[in-house]
Protein backbone atom coordinates (compact mmCIF):
# COMPACT_ATOMS: atom_id res chain seq x y z
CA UNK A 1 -105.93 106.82 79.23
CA UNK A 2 -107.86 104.32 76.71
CA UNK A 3 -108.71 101.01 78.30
CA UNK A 4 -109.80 98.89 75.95
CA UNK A 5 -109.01 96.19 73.63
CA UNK A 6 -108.91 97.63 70.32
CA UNK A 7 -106.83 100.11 69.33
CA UNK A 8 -108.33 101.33 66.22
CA UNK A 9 -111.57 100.65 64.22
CA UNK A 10 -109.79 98.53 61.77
CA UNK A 11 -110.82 94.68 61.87
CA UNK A 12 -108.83 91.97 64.48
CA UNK A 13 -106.75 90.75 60.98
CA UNK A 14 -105.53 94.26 60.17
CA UNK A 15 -104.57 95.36 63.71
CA UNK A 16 -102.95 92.26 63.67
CA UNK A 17 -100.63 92.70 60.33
CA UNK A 18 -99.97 96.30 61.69
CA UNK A 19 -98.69 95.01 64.97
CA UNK A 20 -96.64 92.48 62.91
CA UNK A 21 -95.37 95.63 60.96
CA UNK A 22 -94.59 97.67 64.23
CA UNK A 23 -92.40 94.88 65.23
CA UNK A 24 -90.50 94.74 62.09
CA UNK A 25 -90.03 98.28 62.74
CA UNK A 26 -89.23 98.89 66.35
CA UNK A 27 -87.53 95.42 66.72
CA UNK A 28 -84.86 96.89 68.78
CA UNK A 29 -83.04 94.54 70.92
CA UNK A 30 -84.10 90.98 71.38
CA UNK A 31 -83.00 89.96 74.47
CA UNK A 32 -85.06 92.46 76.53
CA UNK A 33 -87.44 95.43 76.49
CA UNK A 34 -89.13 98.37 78.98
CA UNK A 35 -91.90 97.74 80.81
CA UNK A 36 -94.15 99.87 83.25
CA UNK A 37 -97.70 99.81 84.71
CA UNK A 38 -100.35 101.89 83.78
CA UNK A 39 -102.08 101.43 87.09
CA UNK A 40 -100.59 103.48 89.41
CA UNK A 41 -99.12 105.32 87.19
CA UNK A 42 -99.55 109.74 87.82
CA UNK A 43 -100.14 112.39 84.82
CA UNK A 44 -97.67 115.48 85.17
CA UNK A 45 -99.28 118.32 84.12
CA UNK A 46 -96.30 120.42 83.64
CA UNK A 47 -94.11 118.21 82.00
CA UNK A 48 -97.20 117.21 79.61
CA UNK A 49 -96.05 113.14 80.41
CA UNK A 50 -97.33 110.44 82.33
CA UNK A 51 -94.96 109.17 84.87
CA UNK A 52 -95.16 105.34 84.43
CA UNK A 53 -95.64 103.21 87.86
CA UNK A 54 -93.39 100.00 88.40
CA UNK A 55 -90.63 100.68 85.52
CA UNK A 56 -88.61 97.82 84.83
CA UNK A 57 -86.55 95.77 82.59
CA UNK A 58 -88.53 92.43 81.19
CA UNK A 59 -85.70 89.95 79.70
CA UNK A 60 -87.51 88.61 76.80
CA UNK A 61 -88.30 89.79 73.06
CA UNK A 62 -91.87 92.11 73.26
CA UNK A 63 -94.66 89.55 71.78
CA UNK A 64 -97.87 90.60 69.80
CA UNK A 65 -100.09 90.06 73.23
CA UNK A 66 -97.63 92.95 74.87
CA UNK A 67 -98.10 95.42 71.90
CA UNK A 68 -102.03 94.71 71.41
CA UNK A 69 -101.67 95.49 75.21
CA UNK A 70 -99.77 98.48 74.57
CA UNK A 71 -101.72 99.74 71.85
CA UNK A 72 -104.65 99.63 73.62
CA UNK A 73 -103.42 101.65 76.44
CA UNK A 74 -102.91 98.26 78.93
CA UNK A 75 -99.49 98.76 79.60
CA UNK A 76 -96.65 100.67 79.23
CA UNK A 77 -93.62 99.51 76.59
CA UNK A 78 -90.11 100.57 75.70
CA UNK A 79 -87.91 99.44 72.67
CA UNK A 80 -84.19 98.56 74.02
CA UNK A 81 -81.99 99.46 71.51
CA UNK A 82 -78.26 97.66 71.36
């Protein structure tokens, strides 16, 4: 799984107004969102998925730094819907 900080060749400004678009469009719910590890987390084969270590619930609204993270294969992230 990609490691890094970018998550596309496109400058710093555009990955940040396509984050800000991503937002718009899986706002979700505001008061909380998914969360899991990606260290620690195991790769099954059969099911074709990673199984995500240390899932949880994170009771605020996802901010840019969690989606850059996300994005750039740091973390794990789930929209809540209502």
């Amino acid at each position: 799984m990609s490691s890094n900080n970018d998550f596309s060749t496109a400058s710093a400004q555009r990955q940040g107004e396509i984050i800000q678009k991503l937002m718009v469009l899986f706002k979700g719910n505001e008061r909380f969102h998914g969360a899991a590890n990606v260290v620690g987390s195991k790769r099954d084969e059969d099911k074709n998925k990673w199984e995500p270590a240390h899932i949880r619930y994170e009771f605020t609204p996802a901010t840019e730094t969690e989606w850059r993270a996300h994005l750039s294969g740091q973390r794990f992230w789930g929209c809540a819907h209502y």
